[in-house]
Structures are given as structure tokens and as C-alpha cells.
PDB file of N, CA and C in Angstrom:
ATOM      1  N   UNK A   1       5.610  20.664  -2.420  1.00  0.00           N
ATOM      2  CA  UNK A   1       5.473  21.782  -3.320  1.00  0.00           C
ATOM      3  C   UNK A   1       4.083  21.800  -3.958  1.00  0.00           C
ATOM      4  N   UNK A   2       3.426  20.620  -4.367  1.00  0.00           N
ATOM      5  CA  UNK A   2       2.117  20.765  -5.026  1.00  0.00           C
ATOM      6  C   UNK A   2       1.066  20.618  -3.644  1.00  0.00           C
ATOM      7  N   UNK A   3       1.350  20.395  -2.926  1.00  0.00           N
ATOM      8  CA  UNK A   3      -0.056  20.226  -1.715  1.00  0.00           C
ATOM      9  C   UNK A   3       0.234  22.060  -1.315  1.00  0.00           C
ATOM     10  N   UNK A   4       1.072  22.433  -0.828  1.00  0.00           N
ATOM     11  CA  UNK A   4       1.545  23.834  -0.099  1.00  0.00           C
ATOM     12  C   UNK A   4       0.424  24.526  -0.722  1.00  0.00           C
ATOM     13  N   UNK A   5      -0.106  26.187  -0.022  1.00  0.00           N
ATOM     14  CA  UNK A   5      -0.870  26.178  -0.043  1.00  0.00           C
ATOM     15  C   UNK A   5      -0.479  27.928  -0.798  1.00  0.00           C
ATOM     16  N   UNK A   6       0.936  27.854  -0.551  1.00  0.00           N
ATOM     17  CA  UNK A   6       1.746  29.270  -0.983  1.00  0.00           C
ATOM     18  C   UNK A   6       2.779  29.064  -1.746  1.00  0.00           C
ATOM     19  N   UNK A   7       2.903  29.788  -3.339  1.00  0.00           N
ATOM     20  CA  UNK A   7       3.789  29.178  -4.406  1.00  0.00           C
ATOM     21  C   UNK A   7       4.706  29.817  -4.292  1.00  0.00           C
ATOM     22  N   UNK A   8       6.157  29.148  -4.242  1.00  0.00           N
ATOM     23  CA  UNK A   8       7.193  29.337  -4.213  1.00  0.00           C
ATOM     24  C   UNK A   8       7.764  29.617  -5.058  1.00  0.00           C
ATOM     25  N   UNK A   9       7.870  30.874  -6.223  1.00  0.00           N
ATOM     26  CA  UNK A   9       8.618  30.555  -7.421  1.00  0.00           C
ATOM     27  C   UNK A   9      10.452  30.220  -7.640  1.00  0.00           C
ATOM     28  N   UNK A  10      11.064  29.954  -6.157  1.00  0.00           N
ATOM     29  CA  UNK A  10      12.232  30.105  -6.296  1.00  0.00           C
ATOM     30  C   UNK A  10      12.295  28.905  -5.860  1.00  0.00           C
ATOM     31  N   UNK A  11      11.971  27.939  -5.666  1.00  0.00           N
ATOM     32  CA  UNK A  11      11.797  26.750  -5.086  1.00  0.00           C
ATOM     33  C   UNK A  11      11.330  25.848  -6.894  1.00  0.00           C
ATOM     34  N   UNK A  12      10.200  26.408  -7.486  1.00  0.00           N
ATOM     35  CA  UNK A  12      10.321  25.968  -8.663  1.00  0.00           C
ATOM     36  C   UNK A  12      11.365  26.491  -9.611  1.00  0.00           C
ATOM     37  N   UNK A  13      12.060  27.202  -9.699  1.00  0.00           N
ATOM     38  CA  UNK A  13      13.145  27.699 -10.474  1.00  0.00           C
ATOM     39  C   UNK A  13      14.207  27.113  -9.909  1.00  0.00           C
ATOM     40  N   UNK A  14      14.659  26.503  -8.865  1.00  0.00           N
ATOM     41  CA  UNK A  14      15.707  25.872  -8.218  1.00  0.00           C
ATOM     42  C   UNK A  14      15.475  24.374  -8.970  1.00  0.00           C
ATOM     43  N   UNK A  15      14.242  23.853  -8.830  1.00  0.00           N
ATOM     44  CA  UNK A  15      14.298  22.551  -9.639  1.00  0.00           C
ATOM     45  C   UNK A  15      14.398  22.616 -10.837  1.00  0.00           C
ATOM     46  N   UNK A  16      13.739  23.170 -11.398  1.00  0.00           N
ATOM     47  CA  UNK A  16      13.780  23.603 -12.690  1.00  0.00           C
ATOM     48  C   UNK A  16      15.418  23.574 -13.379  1.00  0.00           C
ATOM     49  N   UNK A  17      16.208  24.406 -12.237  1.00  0.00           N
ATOM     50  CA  UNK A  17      17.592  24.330 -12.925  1.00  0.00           C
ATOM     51  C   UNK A  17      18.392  23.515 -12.520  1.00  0.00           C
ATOM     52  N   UNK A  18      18.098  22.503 -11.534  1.00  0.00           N
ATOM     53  CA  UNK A  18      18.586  21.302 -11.016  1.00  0.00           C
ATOM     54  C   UNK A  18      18.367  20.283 -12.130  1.00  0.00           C
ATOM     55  N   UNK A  19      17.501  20.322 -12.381  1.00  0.00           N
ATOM     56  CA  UNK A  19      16.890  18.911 -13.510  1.00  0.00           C
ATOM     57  C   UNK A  19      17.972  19.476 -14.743  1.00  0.00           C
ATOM     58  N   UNK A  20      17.522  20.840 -15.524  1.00  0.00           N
ATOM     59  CA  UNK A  20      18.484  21.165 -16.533  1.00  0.00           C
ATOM     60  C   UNK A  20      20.330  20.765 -16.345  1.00  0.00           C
ATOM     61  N   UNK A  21      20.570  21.194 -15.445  1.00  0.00           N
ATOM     62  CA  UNK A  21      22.211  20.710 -15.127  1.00  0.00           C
ATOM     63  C   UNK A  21      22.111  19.403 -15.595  1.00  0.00           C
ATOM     64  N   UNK A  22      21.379  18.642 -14.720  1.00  0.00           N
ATOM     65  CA  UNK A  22      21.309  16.773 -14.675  1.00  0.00           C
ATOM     66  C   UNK A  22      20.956  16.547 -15.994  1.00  0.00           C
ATOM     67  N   UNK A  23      20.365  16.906 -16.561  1.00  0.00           N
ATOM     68  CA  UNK A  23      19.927  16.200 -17.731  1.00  0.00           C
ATOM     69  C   UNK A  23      20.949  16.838 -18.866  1.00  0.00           C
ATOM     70  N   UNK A  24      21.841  18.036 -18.807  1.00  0.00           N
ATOM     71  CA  UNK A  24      23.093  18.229 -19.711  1.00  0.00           C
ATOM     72  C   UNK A  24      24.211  17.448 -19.438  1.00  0.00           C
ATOM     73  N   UNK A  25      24.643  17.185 -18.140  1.00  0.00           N
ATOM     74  CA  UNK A  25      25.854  16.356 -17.604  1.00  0.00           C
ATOM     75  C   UNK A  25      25.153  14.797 -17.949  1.00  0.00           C
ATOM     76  N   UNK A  26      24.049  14.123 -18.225  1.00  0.00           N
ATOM     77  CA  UNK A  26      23.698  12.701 -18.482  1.00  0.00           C
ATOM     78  C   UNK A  26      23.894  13.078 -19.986  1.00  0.00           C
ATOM     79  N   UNK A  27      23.242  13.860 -20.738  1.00  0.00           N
ATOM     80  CA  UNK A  27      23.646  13.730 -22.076  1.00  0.00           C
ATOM     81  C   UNK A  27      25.337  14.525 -22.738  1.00  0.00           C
ATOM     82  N   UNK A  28      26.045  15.145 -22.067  1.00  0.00           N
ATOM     83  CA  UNK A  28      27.022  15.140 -22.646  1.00  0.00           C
ATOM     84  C   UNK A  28      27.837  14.010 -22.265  1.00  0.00           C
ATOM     85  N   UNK A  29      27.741  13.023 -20.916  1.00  0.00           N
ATOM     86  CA  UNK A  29      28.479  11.999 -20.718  1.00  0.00           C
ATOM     87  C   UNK A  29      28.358  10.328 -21.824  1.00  0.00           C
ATOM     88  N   UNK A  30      27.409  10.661 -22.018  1.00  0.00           N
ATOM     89  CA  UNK A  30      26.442   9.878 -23.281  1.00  0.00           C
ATOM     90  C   UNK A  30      27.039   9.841 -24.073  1.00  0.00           C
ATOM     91  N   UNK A  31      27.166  11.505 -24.351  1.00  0.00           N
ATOM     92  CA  UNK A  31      27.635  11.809 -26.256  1.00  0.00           C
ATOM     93  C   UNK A  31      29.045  11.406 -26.115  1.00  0.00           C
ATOM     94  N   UNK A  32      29.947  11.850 -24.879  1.00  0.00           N
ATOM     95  CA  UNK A  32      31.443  11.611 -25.261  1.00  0.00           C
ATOM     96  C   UNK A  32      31.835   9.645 -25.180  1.00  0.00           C
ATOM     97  N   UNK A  33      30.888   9.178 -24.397  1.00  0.00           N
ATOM     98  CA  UNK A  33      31.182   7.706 -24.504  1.00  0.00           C
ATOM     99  C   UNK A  33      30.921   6.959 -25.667  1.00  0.00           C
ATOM    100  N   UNK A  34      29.673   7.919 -26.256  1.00  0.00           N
ATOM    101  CA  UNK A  34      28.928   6.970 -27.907  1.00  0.00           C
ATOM    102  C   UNK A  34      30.255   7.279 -28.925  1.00  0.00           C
ATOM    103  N   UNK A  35      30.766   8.658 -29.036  1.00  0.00           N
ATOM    104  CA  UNK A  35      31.866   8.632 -29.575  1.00  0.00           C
ATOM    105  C   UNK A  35      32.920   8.414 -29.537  1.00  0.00           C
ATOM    106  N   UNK A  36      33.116   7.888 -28.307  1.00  0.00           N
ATOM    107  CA  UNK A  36      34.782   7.027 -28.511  1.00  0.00           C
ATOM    108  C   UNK A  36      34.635   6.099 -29.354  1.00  0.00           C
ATOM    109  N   UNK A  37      36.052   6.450 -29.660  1.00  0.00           N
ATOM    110  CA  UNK A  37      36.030   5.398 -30.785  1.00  0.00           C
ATOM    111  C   UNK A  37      36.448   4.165 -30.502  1.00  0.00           C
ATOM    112  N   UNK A  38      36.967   3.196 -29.387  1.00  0.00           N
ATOM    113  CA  UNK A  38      37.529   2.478 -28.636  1.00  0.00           C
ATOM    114  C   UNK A  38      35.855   1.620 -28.282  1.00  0.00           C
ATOM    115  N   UNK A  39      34.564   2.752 -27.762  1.00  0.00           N
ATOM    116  CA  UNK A  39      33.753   2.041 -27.412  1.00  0.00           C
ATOM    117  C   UNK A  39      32.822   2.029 -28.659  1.00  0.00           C
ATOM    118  N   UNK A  40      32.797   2.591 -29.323  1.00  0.00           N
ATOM    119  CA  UNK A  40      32.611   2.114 -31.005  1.00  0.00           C
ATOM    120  C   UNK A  40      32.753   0.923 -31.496  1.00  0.00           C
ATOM    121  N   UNK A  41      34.060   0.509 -30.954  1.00  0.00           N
ATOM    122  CA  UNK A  41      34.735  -0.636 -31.459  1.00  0.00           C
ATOM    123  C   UNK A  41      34.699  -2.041 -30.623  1.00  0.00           C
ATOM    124  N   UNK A  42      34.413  -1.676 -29.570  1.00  0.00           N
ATOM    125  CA  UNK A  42      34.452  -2.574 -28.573  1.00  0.00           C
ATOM    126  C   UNK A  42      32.740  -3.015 -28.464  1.00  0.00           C
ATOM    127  N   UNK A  43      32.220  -2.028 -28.541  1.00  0.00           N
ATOM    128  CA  UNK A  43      30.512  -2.179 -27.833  1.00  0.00           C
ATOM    129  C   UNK A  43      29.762  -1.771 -29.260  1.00  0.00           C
ATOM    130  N   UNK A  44      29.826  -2.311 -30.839  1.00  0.00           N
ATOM    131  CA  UNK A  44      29.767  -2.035 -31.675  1.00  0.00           C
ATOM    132  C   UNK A  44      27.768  -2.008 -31.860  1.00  0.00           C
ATOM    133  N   UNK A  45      27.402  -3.201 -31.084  1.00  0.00           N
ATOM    134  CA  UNK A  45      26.088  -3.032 -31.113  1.00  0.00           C
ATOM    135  C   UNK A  45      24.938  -2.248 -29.870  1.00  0.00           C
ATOM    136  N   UNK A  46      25.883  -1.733 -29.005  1.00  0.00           N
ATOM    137  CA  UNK A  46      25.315  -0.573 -28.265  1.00  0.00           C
ATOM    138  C   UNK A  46      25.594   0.720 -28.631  1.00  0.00           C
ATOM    139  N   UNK A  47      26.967   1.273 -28.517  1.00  0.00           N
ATOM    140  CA  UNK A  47      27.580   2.509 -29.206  1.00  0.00           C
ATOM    141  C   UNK A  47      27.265   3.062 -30.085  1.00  0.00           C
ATOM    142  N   UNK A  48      27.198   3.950 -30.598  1.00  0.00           N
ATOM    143  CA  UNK A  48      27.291   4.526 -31.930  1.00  0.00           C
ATOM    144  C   UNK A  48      25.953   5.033 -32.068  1.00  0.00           C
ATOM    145  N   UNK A  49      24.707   4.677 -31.769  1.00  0.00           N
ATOM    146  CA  UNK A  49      23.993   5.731 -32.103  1.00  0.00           C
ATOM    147  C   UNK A  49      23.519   7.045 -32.273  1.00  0.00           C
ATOM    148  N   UNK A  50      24.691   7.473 -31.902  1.00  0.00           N
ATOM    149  CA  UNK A  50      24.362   9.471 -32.166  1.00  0.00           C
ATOM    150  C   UNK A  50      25.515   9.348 -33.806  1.00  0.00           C
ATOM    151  N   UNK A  51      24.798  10.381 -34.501  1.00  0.00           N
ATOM    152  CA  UNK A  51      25.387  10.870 -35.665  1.00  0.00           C
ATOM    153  C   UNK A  51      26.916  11.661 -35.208  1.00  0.00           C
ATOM    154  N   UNK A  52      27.705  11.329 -36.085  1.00  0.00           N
ATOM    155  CA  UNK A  52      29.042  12.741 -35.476  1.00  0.00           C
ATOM    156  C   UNK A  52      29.192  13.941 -35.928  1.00  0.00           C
ATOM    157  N   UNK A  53      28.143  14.347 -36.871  1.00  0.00           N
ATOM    158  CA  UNK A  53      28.007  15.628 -37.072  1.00  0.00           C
ATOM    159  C   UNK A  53      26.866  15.801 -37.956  1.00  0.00           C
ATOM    160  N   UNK A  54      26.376  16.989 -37.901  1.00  0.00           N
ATOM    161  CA  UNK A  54      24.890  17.261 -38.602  1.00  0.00           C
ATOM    162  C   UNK A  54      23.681  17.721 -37.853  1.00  0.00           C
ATOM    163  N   UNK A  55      22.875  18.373 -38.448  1.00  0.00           N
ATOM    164  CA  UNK A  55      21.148  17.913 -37.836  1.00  0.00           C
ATOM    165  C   UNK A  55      20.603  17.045 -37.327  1.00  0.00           C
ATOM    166  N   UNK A  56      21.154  15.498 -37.524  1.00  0.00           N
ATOM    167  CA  UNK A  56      20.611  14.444 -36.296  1.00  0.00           C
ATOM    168  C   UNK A  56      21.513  14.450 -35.320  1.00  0.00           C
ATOM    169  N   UNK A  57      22.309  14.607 -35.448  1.00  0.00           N
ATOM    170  CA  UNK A  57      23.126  14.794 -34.200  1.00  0.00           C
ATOM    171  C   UNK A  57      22.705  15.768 -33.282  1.00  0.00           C
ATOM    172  N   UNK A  58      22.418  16.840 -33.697  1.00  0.00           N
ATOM    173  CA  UNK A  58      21.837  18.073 -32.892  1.00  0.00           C
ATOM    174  C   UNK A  58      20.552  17.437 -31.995  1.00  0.00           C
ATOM    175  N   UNK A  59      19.288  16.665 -33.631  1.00  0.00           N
ATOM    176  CA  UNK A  59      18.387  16.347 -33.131  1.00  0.00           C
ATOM    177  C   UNK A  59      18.503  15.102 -31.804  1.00  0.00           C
ATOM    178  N   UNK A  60      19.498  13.823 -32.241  1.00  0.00           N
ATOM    179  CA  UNK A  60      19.722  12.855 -31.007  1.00  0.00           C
ATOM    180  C   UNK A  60      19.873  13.475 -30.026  1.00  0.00           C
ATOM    181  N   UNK A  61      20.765  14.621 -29.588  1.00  0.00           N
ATOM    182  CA  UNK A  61      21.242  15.504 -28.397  1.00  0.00           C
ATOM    183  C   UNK A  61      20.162  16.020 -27.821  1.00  0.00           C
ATOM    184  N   UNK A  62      19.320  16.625 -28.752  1.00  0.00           N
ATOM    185  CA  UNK A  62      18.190  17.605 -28.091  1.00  0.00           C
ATOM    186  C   UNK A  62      17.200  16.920 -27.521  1.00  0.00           C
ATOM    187  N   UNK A  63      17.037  15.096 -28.127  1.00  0.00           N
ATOM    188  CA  UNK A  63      15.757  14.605 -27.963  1.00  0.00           C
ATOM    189  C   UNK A  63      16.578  13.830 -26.331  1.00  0.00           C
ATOM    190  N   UNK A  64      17.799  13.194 -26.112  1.00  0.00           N
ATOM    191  CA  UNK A  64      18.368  12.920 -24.952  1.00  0.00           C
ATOM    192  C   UNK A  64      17.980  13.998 -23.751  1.00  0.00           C
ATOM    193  N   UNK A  65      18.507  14.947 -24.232  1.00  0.00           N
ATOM    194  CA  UNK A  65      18.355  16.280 -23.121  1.00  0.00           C
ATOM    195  C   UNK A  65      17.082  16.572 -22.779  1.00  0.00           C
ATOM    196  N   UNK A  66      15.687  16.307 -23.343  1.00  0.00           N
ATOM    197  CA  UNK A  66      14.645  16.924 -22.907  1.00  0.00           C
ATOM    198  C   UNK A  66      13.894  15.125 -22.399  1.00  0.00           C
ATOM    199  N   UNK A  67      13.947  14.470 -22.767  1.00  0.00           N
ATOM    200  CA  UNK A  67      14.105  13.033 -22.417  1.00  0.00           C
ATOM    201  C   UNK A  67      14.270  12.679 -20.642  1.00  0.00           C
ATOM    202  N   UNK A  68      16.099  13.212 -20.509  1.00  0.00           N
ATOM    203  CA  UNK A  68      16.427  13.175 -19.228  1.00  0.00           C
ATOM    204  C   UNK A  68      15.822  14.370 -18.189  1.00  0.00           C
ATOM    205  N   UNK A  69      15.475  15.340 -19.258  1.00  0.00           N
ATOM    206  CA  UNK A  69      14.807  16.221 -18.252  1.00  0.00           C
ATOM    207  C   UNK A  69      13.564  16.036 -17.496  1.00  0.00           C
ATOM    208  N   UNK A  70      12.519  15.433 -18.290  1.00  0.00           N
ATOM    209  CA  UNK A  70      11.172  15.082 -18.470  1.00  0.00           C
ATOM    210  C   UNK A  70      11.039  13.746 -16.917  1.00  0.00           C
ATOM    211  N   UNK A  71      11.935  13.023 -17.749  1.00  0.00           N
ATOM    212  CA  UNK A  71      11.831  12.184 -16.211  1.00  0.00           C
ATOM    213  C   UNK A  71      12.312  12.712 -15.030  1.00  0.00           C
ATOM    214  N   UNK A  72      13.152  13.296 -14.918  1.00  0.00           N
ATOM    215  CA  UNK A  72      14.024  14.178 -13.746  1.00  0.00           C
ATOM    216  C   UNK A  72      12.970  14.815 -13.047  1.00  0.00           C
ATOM    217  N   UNK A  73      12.171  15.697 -13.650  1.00  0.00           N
ATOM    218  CA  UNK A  73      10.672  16.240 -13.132  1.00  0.00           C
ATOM    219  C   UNK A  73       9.591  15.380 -13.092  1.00  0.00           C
ATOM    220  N   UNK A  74       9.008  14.643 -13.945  1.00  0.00           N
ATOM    221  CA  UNK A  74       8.297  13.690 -13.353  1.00  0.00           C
ATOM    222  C   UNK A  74       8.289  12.981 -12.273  1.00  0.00           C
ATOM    223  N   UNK A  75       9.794  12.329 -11.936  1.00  0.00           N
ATOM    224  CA  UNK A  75      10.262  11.558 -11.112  1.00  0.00           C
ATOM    225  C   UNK A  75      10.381  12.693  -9.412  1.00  0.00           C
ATOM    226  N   UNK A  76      10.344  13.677  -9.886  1.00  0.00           N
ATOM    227  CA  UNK A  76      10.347  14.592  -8.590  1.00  0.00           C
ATOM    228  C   UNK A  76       9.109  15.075  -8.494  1.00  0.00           C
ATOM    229  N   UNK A  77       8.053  15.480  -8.854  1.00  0.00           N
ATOM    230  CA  UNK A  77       6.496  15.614  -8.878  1.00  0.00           C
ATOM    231  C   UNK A  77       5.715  14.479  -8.138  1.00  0.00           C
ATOM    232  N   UNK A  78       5.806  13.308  -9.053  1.00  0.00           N
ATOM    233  CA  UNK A  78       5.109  12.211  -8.636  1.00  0.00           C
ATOM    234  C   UNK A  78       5.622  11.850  -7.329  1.00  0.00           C
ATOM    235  N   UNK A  79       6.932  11.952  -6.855  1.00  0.00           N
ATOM    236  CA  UNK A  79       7.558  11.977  -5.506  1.00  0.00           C
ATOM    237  C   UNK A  79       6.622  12.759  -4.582  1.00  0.00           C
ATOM    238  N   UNK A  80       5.545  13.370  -4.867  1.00  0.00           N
ATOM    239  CA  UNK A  80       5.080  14.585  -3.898  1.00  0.00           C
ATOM    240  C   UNK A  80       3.710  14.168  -3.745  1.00  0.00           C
ATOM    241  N   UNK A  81       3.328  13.712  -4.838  1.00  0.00           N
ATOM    242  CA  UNK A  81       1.494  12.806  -4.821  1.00  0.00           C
ATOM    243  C   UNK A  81       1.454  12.166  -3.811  1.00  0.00           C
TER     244      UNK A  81
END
């Protein structure tokens, strides 16, 4: 995609929304495991770092999601160097 010599915009909009899926399904699987409360209890010093409700919670979510996205595209770019 970056050597080609003719831009594909549906080819970048296909990744584009490939990475977005992946990086919502890694952070909502995240959020529902940090909040069990079983792995709360069990995994007391891994678990638990997302807030359970509020503005950091939003913010932990938002900073996961663009996080997993960021590498998702990096990791597919640098694949092409």
C-alpha cells in the first residue's frame, strides 16, 4: 500500500475499519474481565484498574481504544517498509 504507485482509498478505509473493530472488541473484552468481580477478587493486583463509573472510566476506555488502535496500524504499516 505505501510503495504502490496508485492510492487506493478503499483499501485504506478497509484497514482503517479493521483496526477500529479490533481495537473495540480488545477493549471491551478488557473492560468486562477488569470488572468482574470474581477477577477483582482473585487477580486483586492485576484487575481493577478501570474506574466503574465516571470520566476516568470513559477516559481509561478511550485511552485503551486508541492505544490498541495505534499499534494495530503501526504494526500493519511498518509490515510494508
Amino acid at each position: 500500500m505505501l510503495t504502490s504507485k496508485e492510492f487506493d482509498w478503499i483499501v485504506l478505509a478497509a484497514l482503517f475499519i479493521s483496526a477500529n473493530v479490533v481495537s473495540e472488541a480488545v477493549t471491551y473484552t478488557t473492560y468486562i474481565k477488569d470488572v468482574s468481580a470474581e477477577a477483582r477478587r482473585t487477580g486483586a493486583l492485576f484487575y481493577g484498574f478501570i474506574p466503574l463509573s465516571g470520566a476516568k472510566m470513559i477516559a481509561v476506555l478511550l485511552s485503551m481504544h486508541v492505544l490498541s488502535f495505534c499499534q494495530l496500524i503501526g504494526k500493519r504499516l511498518r509490515s510494508h517498509c
